[in-house]
Protein backbone atom coordinates (compact mmCIF):
# COMPACT_ATOMS: atom_id res chain seq x y z
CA UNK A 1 100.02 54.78 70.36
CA UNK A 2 101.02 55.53 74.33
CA UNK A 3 99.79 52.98 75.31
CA UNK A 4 101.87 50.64 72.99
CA UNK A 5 104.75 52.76 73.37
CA UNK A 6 105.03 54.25 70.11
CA UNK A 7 105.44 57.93 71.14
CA UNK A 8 106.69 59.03 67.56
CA UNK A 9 103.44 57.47 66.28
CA UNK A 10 101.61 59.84 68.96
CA UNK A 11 103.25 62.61 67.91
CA UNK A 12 101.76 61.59 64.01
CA UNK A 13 98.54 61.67 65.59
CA UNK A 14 98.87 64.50 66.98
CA UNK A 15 99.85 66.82 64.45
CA UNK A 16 97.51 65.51 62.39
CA UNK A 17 95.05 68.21 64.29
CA UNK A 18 97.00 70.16 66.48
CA UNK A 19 100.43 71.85 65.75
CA UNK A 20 100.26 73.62 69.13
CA UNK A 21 100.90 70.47 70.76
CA UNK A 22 103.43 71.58 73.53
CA UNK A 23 100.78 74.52 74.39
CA UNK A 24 97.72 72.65 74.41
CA UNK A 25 99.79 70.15 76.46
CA UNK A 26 100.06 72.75 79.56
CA UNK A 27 97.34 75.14 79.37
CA UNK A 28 94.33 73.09 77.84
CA UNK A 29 91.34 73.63 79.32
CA UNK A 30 90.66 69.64 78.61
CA UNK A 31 86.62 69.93 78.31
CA UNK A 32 86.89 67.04 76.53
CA UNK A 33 88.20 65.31 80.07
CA UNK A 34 84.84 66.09 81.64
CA UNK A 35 83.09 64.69 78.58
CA UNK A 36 85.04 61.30 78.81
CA UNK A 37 82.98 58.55 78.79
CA UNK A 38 85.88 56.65 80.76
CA UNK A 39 85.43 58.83 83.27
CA UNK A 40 82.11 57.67 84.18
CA UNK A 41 83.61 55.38 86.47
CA UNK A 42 86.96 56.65 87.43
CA UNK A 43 89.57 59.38 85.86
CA UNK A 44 88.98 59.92 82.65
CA UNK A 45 91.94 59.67 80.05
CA UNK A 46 94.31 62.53 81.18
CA UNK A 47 94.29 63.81 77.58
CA UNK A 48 96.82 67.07 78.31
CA UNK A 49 99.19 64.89 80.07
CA UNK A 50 99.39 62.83 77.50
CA UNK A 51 99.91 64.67 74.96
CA UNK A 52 102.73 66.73 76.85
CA UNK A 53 104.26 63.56 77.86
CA UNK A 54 104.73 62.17 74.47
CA UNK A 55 105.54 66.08 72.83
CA UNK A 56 108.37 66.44 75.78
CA UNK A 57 109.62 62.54 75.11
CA UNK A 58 110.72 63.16 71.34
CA UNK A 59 113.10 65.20 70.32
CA UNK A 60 112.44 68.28 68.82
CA UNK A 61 114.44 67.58 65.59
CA UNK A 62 112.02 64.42 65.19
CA UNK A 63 108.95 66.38 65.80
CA UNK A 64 109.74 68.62 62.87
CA UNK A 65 110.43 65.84 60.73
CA UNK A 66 106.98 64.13 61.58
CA UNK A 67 105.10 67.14 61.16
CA UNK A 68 107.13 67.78 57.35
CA UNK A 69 105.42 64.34 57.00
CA UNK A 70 101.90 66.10 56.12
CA UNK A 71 103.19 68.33 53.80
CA UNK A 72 102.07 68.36 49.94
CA UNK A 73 105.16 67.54 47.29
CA UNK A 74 103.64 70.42 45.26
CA UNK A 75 102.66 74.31 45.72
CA UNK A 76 99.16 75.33 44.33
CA UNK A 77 100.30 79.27 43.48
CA UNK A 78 97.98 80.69 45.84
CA UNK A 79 98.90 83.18 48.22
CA UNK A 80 96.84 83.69 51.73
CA UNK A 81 97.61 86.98 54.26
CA UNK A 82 96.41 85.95 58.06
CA UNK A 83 96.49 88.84 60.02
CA UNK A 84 97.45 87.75 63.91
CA UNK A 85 99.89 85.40 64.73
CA UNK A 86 98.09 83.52 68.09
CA UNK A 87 96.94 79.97 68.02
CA UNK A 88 94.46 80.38 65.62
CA UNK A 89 96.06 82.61 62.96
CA UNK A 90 99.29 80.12 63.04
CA UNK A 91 97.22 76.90 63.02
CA UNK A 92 95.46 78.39 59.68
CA UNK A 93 98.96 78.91 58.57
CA UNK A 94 100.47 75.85 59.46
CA UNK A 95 97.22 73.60 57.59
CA UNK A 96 97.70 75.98 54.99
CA UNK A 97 100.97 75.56 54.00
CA UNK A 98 100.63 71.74 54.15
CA UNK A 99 98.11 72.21 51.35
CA UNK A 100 100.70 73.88 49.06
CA UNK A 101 99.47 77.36 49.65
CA UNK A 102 102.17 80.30 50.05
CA UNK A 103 101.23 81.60 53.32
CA UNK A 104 101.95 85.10 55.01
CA UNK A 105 101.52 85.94 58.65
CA UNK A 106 101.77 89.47 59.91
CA UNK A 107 101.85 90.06 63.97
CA UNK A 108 101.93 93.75 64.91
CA UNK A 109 104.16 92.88 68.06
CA UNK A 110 107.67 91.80 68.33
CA UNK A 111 107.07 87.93 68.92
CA UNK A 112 104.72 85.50 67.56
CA UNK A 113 102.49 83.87 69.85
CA UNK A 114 99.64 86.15 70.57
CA UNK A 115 98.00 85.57 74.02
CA UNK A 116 99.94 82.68 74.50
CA UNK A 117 102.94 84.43 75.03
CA UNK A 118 101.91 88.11 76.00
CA UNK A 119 98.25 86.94 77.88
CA UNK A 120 99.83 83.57 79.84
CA UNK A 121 102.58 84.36 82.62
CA UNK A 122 105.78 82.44 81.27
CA UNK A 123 105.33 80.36 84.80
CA UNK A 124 101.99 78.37 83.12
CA UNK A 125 103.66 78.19 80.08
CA UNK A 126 107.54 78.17 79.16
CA UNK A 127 107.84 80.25 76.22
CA UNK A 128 110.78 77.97 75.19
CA UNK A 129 108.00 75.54 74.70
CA UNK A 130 105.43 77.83 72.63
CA UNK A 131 108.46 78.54 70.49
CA UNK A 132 109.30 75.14 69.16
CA UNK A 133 105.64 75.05 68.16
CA UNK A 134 105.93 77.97 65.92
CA UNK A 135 109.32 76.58 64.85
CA UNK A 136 107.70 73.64 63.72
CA UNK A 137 105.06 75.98 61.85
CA UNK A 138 107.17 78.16 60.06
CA UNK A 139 109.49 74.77 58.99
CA UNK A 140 107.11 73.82 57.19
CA UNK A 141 107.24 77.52 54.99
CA UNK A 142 105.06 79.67 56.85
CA UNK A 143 106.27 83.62 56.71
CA UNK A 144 105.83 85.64 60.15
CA UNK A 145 106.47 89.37 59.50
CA UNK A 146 106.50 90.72 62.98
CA UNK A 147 106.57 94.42 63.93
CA UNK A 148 104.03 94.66 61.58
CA UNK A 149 100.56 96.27 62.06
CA UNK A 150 97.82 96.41 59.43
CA UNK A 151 96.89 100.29 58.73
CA UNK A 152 100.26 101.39 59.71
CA UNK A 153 103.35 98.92 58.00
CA UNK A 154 100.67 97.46 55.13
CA UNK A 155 97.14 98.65 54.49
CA UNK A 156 94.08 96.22 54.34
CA UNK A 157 93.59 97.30 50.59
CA UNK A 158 97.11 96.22 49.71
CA UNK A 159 96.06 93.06 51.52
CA UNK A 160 93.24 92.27 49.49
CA UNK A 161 95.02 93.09 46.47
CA UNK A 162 97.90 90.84 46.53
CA UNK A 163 96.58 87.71 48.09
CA UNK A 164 94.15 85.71 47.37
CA UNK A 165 92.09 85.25 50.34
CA UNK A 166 92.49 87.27 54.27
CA UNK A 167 92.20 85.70 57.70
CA UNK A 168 91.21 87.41 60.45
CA UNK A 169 93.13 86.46 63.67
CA UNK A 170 93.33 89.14 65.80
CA UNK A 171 92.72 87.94 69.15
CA UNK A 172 91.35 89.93 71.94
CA UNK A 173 93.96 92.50 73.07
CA UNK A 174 91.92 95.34 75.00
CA UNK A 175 90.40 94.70 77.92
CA UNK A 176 86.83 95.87 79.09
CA UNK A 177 85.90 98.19 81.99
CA UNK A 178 83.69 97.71 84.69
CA UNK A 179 82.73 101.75 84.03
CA UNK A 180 82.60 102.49 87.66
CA UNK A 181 82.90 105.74 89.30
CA UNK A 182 86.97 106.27 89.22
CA UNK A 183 87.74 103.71 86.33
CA UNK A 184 89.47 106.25 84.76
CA UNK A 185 92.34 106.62 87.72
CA UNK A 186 95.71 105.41 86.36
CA UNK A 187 96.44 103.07 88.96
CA UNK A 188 92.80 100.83 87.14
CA UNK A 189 94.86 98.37 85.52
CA UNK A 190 93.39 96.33 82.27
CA UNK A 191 94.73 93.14 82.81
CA UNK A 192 95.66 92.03 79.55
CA UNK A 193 97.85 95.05 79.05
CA UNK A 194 99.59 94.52 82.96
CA UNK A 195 99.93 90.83 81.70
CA UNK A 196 101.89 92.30 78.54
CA UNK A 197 104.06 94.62 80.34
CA UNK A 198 105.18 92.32 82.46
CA UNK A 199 106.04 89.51 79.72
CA UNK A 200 108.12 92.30 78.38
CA UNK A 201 109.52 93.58 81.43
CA UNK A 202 108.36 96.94 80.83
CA UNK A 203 108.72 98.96 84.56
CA UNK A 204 105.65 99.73 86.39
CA UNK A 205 105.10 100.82 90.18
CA UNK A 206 104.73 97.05 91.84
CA UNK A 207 101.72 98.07 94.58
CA UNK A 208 101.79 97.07 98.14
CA UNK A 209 98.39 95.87 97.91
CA UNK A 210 96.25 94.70 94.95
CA UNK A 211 92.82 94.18 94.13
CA UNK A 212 91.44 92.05 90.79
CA UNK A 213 88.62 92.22 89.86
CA UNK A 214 87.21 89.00 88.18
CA UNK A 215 86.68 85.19 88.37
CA UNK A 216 88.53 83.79 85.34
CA UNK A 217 91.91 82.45 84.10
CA UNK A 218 93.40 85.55 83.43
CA UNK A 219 92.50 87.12 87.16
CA UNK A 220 94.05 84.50 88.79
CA UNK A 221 97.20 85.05 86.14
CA UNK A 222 97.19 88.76 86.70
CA UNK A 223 96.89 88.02 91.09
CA UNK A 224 99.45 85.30 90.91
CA UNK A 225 101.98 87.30 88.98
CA UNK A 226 101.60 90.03 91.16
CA UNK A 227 101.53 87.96 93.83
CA UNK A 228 105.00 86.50 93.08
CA UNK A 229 106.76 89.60 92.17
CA UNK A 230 105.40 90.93 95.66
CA UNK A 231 106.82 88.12 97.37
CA UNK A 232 110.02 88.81 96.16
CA UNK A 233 110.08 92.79 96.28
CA UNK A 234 108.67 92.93 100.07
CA UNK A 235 108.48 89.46 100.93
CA UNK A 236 104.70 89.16 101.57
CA UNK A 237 101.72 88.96 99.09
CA UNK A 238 98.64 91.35 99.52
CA UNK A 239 96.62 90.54 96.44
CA UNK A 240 92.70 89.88 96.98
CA UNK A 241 90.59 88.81 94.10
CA UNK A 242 86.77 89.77 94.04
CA UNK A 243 83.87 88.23 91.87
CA UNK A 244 80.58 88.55 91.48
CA UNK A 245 80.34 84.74 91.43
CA UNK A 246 80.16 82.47 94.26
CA UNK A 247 83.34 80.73 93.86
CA UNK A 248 81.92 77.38 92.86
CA UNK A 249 80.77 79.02 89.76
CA UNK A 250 84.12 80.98 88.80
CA UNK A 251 85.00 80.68 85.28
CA UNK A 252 89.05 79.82 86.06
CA UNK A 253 90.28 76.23 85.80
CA UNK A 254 89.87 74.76 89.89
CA UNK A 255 93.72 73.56 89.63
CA UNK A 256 94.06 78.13 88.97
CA UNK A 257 91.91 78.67 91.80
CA UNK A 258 93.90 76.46 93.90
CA UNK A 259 97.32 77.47 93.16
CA UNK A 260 96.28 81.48 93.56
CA UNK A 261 95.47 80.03 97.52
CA UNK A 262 98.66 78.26 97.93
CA UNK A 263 100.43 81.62 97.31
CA UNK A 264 98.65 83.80 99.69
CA UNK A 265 96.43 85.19 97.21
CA UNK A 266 92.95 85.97 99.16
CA UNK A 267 89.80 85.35 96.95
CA UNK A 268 86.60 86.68 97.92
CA UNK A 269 83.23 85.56 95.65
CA UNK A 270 80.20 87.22 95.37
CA UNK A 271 81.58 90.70 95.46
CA UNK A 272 80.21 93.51 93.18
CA UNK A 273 82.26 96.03 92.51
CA UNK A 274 80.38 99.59 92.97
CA UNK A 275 83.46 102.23 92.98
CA UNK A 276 87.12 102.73 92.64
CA UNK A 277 87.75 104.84 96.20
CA UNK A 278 89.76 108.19 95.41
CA UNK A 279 91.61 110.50 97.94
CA UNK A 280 93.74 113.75 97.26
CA UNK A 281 93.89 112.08 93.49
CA UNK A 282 95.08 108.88 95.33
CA UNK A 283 93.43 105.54 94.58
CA UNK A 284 92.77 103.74 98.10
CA UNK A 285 91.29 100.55 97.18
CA UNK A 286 87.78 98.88 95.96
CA UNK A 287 84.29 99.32 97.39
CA UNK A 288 82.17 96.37 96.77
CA UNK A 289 78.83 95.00 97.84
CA UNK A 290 77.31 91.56 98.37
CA UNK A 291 75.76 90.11 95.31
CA UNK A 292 72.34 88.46 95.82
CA UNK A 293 71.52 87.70 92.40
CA UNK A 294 73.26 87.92 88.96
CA UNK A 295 70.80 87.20 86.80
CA UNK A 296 66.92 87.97 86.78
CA UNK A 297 63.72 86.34 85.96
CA UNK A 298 64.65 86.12 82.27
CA UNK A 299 68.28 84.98 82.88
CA UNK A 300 69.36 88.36 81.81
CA UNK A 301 72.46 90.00 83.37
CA UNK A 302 70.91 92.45 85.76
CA UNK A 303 72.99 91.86 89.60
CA UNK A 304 71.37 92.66 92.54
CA UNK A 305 72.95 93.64 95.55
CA UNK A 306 72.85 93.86 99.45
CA UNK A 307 74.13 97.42 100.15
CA UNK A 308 73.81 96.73 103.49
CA UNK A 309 76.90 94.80 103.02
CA UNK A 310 79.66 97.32 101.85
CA UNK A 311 83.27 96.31 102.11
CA UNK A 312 85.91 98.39 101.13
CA UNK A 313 89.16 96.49 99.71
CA UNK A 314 92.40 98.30 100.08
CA UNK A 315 94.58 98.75 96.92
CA UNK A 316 97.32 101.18 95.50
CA UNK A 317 96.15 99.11 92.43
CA UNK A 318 93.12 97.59 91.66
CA UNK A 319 93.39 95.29 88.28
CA UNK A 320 90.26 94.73 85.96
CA UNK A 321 90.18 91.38 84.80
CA UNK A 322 86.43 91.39 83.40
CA UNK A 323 86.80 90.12 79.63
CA UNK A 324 88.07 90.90 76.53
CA UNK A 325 87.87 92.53 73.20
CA UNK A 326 89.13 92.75 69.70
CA UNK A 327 90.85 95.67 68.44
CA UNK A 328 89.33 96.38 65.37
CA UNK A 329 91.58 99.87 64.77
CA UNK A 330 93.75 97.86 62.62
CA UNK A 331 90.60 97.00 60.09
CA UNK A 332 90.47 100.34 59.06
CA UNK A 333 86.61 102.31 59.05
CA UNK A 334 85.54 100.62 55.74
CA UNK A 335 85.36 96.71 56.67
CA UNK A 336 84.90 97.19 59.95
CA UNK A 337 81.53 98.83 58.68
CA UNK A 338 80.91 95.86 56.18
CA UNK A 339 81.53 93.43 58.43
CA UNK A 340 79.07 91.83 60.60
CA UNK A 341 79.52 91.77 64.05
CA UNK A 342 78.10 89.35 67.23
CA UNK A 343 78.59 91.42 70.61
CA UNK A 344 81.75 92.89 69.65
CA UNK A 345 83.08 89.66 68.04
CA UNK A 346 83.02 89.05 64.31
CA UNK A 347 80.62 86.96 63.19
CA UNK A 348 81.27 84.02 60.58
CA UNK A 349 79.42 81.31 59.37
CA UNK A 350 79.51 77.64 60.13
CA UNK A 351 83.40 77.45 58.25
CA UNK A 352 84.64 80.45 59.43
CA UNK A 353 83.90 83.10 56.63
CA UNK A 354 82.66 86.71 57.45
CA UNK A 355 80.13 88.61 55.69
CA UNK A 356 82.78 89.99 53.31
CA UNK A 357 83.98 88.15 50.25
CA UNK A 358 87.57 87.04 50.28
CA UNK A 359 87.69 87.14 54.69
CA UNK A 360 87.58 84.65 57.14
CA UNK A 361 88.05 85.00 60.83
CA UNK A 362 88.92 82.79 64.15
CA UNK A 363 90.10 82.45 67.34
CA UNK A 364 89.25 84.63 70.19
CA UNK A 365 87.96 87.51 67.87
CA UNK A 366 84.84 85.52 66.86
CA UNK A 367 84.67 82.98 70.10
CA UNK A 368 86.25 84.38 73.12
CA UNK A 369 89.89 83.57 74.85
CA UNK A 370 90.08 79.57 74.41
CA UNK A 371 93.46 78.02 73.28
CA UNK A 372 92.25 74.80 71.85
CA UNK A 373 89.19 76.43 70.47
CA UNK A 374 91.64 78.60 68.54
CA UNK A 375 93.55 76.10 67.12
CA UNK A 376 90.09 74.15 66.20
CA UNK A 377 89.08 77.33 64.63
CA UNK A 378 91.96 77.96 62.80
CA UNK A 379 91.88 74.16 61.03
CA UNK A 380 88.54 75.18 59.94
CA UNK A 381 89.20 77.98 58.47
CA UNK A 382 92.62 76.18 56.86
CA UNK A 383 90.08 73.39 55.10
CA UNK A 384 87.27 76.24 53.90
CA UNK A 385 90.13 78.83 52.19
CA UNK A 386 91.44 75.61 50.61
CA UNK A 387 88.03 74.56 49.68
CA UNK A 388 86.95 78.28 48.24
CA UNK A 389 90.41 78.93 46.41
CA UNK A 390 90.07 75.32 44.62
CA UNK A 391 86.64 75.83 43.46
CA UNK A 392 87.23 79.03 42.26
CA UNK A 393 90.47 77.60 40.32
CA UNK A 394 88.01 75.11 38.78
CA UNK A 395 85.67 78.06 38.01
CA UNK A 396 88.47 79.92 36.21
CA UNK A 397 89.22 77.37 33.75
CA UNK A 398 85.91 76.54 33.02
């Protein structure tokens, strides 16, 4: 449709599987660009580009008109709670309520957007932009109740007893400790929380020198951020990032990895960190060793080390940016008991369902932080609820 020029009929195509269009269009990891066939003997098709370039070329009134397109004429009666309003919850939501289904969302923070808004500095992503995707969404009918957190505002048995079916979209909003001798200082930042308080401008002590800890997306997001707000508080940047990979293997996009350079940010791979250095109750920076090996024999986790090779990395903050996990505090003791459970991640089957009747789950809770794999999730989960509430329909007028 780009190529002829048709951008409306791009958008079409578009939201026929992706209502977080603008999102996807800045921060997609684009796997599917390494898997192009095209590219096999040149670029392959610049698929995020694309799709931002014809999202930014129509107008945003348009948009919502083309998305109202793939709406059903009639409502089926049903009613579906998703709890988590991130990519995945609202893409369940937004498939949802083009099936005729009345669809609630409830987000225990202030804004919708999960990680997209409070896990992704606003620098990567405009949050103007992530908010005319959930416009479009909740155009189409789709209830957010924000400010509202399961187990405190609305309990999981009131839940399941007035909807018909519960989606489980919680994200992954805790980070993990490396459990290293003074993790427990309060100047060991979790980087998902840092990354929150600064999206909401919530004060915090901006250190002279940082350390992260970590090779992904989010460390370079947490080193950049800090990086810029050093820049302009003291007018220099004394962030270093440490991983235990070399940096050839680093999990973060290269274009991250490049950009954390270009501001100053100084990355050092195959570091393992072995202790958070403490004086007179003051932290003092990172001690790390050279990593020989991550994995053993077996290809199991197990790092080895040269300890010949200690470095010690000043900080007055040292930021762990390791991985994430779900919190399940909001599933209250009962179905977080019934549930079944892969490593800390809920486990579903192949549509999405969990091992208790009525649930389904997606998005970073069952398969780690991945936009577009949220939003893939959440259109699976979309077609199975519609599939399970239909059949059971049939079922009751049998």
């Amino acid at each position: 449709a780009i190529w002829q020029e048709d951008l409306e009929g791009a958008v079409r195509w578009i939201y026929r599987s992706n209502p977080f269009s603008h999102v996807c269009g800045r921060v997609c990891t684009r796997r599917c660009e390494s898997a192009c066939s095209i590219g096999r003997r040149g670029d392959p098709v610049a698929i995020r580009w694309l799709k931002r370039y014809a999202m930014d070329a129509v107008g945003h009134a348009r948009v919502k008109a083309i998305a109202a397109e793939g709406k059903a004429d009639y409502l089926t009666g049903h009613r579906i709670a998703i709890i988590g309003a991130g990519p995945a919850g609202l893409t369940a939501a937004y498939d949802l309520a083009c099936k005729g289904h009345e669809v609630t969302v409830f987000e225990a923070r202030e804004k919708p957007g999960g990680m997209t808004r409070y896990g992704i500095p606003e620098y990567r992503l405009p949050y103007d932009m992530l908010d005319r995707d959930i416009d479009v969404i909740t155009s189409l009918g789709v209830k957010i109740e924000c400010n509202t957190q399961v187990g405190v505002d609305i309990s999981m048995p009131q839940l399941q007893r007035d909807y018909d079916a519960v989606a489980l979209a919680i994200g992954l909003h805790l980070g993990r400790s490396t459990r290293i001798p003074g993790s427990d200082h309060a100047q060991v930042k979790k980087a998902v929380e840092l990354l929150r308080a600064i999206t909401d401008e919530q004060p915090f002590e901006l250190p002279r020198q940082a350390v992260v800890i970590g090779g992904g997306n989010v460390a370079m997001d947490i080193a950049r951020s800090l990086a810029r707000l050093q820049k302009q508080q003291f007018g220099e940047v004394q962030v270093t990032v440490t991983a235990l990979e070399d940096q050839a293997h680093f999990l973060a996009d290269p274009v991250e990895i490049k950009e954390c350079h270009e501001e100053g940010v100084e990355i050092l791979d195959a570091r393992g960190p072995q202790e958070f250095v403490v004086e007179e109750d003051k932290l003092k920076g990172l001690k790390s060793w050279r990593v020989r090996s991550i994995f053993d024999e077996q290809g199991r986790f197990a790092p080895s080390y040269d300890e010949s090779d200690e470095q010690l990395h000043p900080g007055e903050m040292v930021v762990e940016a390791i991985g994430q996990m779900a919190d399940v505090s909001l599933l209250g003791d009962a179905l977080t008991e019934q549930l079944a459970w892969n490593r800390g991640r809920i486990q579903v089957d192949e549509n999405g369902r969990t091992s208790v009747d009525g649930f389904w789950a997606a998005g970073d809770c069952v398969n780690g932080p991945d936009v577009v794999h949220a939003v893939a999730d959440g259109l699976r989960i979309a077609a199975s609820i519609d599939g399970w509430l239909n059949l059971k329909e049939r079922a009751d007028h049998e």
